[in-house]
Protein backbone atom coordinates (compact mmCIF):
# COMPACT_ATOMS: atom_id res chain seq x y z
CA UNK A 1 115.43 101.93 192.58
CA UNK A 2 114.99 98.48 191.76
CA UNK A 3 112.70 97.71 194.77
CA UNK A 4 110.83 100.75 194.05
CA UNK A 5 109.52 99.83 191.22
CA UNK A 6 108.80 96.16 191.84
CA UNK A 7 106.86 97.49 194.36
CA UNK A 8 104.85 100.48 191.98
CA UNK A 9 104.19 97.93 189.92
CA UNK A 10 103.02 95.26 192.47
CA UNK A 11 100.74 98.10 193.88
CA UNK A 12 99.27 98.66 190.80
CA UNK A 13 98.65 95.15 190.01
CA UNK A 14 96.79 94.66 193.61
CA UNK A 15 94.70 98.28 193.08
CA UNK A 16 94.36 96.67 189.55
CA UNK A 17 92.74 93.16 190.50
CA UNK A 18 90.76 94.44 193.25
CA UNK A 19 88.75 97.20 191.34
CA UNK A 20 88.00 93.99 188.26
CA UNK A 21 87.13 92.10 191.44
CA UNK A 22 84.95 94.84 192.56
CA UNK A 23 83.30 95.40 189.89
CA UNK A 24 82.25 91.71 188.88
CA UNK A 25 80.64 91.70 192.25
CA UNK A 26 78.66 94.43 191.71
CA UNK A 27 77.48 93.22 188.40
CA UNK A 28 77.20 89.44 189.10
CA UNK A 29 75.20 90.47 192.71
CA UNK A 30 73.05 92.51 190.07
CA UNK A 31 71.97 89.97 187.67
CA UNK A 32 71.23 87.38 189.86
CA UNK A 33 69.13 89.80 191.71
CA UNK A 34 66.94 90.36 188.42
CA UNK A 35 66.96 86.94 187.65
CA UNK A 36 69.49 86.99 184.90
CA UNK A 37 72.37 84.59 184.86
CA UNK A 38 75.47 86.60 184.56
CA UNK A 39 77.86 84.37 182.23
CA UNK A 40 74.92 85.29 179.80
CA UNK A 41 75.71 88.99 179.91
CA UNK A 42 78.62 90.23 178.09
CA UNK A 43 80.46 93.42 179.95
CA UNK A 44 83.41 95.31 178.10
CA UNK A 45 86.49 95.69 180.73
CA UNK A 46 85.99 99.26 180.76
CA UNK A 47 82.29 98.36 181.85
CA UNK A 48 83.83 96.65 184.91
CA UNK A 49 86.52 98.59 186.03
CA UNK A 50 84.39 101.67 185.86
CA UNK A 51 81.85 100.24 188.71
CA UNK A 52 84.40 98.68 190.50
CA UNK A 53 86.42 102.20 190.50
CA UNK A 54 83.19 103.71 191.27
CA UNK A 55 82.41 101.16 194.06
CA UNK A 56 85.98 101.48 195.72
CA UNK A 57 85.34 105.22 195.41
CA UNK A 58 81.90 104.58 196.99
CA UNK A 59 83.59 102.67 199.98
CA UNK A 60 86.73 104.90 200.50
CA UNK A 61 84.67 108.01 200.86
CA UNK A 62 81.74 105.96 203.28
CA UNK A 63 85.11 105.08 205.39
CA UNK A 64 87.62 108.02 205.14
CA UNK A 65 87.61 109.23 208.33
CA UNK A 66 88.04 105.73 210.05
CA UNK A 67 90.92 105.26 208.09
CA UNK A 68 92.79 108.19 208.13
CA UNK A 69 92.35 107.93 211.86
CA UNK A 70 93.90 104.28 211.44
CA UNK A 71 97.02 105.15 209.12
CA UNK A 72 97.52 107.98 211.76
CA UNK A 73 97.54 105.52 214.76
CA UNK A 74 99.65 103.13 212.82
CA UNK A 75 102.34 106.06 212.17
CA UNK A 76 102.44 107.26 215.55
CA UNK A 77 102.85 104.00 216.74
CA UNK A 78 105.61 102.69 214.67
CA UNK A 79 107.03 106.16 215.20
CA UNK A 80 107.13 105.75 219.21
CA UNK A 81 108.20 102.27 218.95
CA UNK A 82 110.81 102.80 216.36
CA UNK A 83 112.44 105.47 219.09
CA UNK A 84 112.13 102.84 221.58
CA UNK A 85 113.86 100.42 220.05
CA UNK A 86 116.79 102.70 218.95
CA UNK A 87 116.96 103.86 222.69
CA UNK A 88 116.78 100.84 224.27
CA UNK A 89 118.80 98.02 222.43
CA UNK A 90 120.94 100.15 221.09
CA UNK A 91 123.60 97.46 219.76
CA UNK A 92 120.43 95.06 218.34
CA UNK A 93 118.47 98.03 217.04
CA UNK A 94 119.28 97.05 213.36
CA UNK A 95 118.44 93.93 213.78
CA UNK A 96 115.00 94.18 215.78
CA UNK A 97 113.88 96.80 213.30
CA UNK A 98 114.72 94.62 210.82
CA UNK A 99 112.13 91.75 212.14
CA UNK A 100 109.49 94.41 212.57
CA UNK A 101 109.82 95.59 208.79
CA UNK A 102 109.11 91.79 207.61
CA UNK A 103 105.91 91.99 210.42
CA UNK A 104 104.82 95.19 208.65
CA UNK A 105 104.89 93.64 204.92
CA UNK A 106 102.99 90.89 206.67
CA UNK A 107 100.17 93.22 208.19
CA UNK A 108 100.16 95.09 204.72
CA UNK A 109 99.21 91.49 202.65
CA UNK A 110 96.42 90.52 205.51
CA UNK A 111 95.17 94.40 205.10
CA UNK A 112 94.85 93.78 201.49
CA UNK A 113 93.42 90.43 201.72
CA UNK A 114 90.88 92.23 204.06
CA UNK A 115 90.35 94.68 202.13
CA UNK A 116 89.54 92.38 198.93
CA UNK A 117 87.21 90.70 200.51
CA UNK A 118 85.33 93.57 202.19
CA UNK A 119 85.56 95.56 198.32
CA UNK A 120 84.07 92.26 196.96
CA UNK A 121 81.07 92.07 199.98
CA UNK A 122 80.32 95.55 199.67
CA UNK A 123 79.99 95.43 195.93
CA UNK A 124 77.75 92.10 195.89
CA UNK A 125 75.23 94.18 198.21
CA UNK A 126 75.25 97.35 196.31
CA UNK A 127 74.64 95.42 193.45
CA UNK A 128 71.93 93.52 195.05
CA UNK A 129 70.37 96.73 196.22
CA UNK A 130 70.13 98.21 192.91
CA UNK A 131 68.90 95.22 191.03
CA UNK A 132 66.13 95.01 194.10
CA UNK A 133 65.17 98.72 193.16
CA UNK A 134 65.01 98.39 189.25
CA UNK A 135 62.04 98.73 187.48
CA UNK A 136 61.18 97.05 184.44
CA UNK A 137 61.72 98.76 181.72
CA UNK A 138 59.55 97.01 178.87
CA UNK A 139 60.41 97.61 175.00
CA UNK A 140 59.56 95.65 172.04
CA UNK A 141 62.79 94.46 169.84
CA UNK A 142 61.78 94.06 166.16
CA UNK A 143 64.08 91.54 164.61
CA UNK A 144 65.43 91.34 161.16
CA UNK A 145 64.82 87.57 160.24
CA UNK A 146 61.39 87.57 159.22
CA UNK A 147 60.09 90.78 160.77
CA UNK A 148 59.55 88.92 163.86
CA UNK A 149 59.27 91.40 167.70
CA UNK A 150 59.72 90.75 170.82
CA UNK A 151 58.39 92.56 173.84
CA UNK A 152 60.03 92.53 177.47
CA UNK A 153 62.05 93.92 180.53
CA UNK A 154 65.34 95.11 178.80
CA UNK A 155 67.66 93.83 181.12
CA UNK A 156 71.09 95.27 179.71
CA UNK A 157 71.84 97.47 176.55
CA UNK A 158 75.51 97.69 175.06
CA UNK A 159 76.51 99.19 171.53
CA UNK A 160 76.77 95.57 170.52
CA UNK A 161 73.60 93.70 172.22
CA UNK A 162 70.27 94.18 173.82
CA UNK A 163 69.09 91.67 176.39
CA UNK A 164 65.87 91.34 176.91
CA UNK A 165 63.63 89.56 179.56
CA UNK A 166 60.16 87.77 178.89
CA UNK A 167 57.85 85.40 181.05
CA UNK A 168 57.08 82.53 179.81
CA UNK A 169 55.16 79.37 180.50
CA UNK A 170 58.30 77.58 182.05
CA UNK A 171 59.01 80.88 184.01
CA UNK A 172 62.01 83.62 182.21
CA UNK A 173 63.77 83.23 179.37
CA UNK A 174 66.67 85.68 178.05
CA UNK A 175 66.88 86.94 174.48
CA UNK A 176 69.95 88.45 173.03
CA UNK A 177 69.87 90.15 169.69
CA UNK A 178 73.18 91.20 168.01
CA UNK A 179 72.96 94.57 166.73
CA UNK A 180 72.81 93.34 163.03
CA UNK A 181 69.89 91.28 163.97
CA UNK A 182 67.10 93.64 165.15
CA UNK A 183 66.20 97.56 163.03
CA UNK A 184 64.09 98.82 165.49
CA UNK A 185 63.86 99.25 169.58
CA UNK A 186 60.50 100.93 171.24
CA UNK A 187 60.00 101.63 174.47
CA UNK A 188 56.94 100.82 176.08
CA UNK A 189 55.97 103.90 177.96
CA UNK A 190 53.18 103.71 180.89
């Protein structure tokens, strides 16, 4: 029982870590692709483990097949050589099935390890693709402290903030206006 649950709870720390992981990818990839550094942009946890969920959901269903077929070949192997080992070495069956148990929770950490790191990749490119694809969307952010605006590329929007993009002589430069600090938002439409 014991076991059991150390290892529910060590699965669900793993599934836990790699869909965070996944989902910073995505969403680091995506501001650096707009030009946006992310430790500027404030995301709520739920923000991030709802596109990393949503990119591990993206990558199990691109790759279901190919695994399934995989688990399958793993069980039907282990299967045939568990029956060979209990046939053949009989009196050191225990013992050899032992070792291979220990092999198996060492293929299951360099699967996960993979799989981390191809959940992280695959996340970083999505998010690249969709910050390549993204359109400007320009609004003008009228500011409480002296009726002051600003017009730009809104680059993120949460209940909290609005980020917003500009050109300037020097090249970009980021605003962020907290929600008590701006009354109005207009989008530019073209």
């Amino acid at each position: 029982m014991r076991n059991g649950l150390l290892e529910f709870l060590g699965g669900t720390f793993l599934f836990t870590a790699i869909t965070y992981a996944t989902g910073k990818g995505y969403y680091n990839s995506y501001f650096r692709r707009i030009n946006v550094e992310p430790s500027l942009i404030d995301l709520t946890i739920d923000q991030i483990f709802f596109e990393g969920g949503r990119q591990l959901v993206a990558i199990f269903t691109e790759y279901l097949l190919p695994v399934f077929l995989l688990v399958g070949f793993y069980l039907v192997l282990s299967l045939c050589a568990s029956l060979f080992v209990r046939k053949k070495a009989d009196k050191y069956a225990e013992d050899i099935l032992g070792k291979c148990s220990q092999f198996k929770g060492l293929l299951l950490m360099v699967f996960f390890v993979w799989f981390s790191n191809f959940a992280f990749n695959s996340a970083m490119k999505s998010g690249e693709e969709i910050g390549a694809k993204s359109k400007c969307l320009v609004v003008t952010v009228y500011s409480n402290e002296g009726k002051n605006k600003q017009t730009g590329c809104l680059v993120y929007k949460t209940v909290d903030n609005i980020w917003v993009k500009y050109p300037t002589k020097n090249g970009f430069n980021v605003s962020i206006f907290p929600r008590d600090n701006f009354y109005r938002v207009d989008a530019v439409v073209k």
